[in-house]
Protein backbone atom coordinates (compact mmCIF):
# COMPACT_ATOMS: atom_id res chain seq x y z
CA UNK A 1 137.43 153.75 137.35
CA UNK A 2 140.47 155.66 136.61
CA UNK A 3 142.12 158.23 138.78
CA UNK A 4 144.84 160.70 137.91
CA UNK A 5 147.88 161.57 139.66
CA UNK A 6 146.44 165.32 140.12
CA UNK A 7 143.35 163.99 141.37
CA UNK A 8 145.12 163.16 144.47
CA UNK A 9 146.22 166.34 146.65
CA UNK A 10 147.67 164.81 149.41
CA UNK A 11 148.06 161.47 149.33
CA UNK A 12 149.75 160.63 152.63
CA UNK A 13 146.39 161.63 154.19
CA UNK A 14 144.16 159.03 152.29
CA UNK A 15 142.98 155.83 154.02
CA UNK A 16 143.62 152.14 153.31
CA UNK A 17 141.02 150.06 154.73
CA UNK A 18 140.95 146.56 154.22
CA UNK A 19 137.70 144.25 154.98
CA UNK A 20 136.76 140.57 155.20
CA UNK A 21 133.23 139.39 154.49
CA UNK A 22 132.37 143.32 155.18
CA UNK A 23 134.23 143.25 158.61
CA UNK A 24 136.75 145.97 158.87
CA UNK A 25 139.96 144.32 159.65
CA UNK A 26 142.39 147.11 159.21
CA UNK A 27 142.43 151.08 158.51
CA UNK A 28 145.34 153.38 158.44
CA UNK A 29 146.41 156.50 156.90
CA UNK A 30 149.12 156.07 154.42
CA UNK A 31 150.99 158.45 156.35
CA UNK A 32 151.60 155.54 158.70
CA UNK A 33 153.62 153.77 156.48
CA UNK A 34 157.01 153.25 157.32
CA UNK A 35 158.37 153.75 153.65
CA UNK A 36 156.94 156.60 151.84
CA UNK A 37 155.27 155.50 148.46
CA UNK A 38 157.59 157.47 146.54
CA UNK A 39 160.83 155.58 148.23
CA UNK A 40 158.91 152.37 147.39
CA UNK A 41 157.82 153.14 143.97
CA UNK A 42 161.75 154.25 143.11
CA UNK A 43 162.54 150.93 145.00
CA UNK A 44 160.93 148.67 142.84
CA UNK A 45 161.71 150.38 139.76
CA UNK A 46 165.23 149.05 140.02
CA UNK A 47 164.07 145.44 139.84
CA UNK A 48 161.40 145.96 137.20
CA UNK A 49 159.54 148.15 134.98
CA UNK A 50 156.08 149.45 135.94
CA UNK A 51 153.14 148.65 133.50
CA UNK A 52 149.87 149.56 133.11
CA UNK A 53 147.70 147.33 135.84
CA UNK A 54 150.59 146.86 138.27
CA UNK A 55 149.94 147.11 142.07
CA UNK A 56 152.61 148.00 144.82
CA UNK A 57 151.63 145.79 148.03
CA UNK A 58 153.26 148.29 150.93
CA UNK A 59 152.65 145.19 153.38
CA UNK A 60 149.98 145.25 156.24
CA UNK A 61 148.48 148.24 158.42
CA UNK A 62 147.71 146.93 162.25
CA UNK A 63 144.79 144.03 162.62
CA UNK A 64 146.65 141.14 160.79
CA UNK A 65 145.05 137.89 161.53
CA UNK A 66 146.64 136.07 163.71
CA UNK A 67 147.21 139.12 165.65
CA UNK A 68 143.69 138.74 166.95
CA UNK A 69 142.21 136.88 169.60
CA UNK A 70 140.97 134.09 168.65
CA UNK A 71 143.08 134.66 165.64
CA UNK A 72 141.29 135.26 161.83
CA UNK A 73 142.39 133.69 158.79
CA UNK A 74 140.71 133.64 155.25
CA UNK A 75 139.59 130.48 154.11
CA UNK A 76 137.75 129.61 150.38
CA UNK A 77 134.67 131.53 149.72
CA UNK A 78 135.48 134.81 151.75
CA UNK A 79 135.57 138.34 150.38
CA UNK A 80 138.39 140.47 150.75
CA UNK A 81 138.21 144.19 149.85
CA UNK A 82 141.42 146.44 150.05
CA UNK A 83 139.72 150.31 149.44
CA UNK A 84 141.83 153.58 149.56
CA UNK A 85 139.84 156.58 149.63
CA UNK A 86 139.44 158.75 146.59
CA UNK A 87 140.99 155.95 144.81
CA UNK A 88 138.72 152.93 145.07
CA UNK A 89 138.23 149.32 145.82
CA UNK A 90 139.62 146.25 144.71
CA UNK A 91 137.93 142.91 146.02
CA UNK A 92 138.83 139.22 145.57
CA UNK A 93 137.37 136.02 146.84
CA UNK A 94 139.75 133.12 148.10
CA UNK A 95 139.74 130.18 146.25
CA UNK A 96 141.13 126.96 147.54
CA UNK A 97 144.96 126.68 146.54
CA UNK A 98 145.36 123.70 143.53
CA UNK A 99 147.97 121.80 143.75
């Protein structure tokens, strides 16, 4: 699934939502960001070069885990999904850390 720059009017107005094990955990406009994705975007550019596949992580919208009461945290086996409207969905499942 591909999506074009000009597909996206106004971009600020689009929602991240992220879930765990279909939960909702956190949802936010990207208007409530405290950098705007252009600063970060120009930010990172003078550390590295941008490729095809690369993500920019803007950090966490309200609802991080230990935050809550009792407090969440992932563990192997669970299913996170990070989903932007118009844009679409990435999900991952946690796998235990080898060492």
């Amino acid at each position: 699934h591909m999506v074009l720059a000009e597909d996206i009017t106004d971009y600020k107005n689009l929602t991240i939502e992220t879930r765990l094990n279909g939960e909702v955990m956190q949802n936010a406009k990207l208007s409530q960001l405290i950098f705007d994705i252009p600063i970060l975007i120009s930010y990172v550019s003078k550390a590295m070069a941008w490729r095809a596949g690369d993500v920019l992580v803007t950090g966490t919208p309200g609802g991080v885990g230990f935050k809550r009461n009792p407090p969440i945290f992932m563990k192997p086996g669970d299913n996170v999904e990070i989903e932007i409207t118009e844009i679409g969905t990435l999900s991952n499942t946690i796998k235990d850390e080898i060492i």
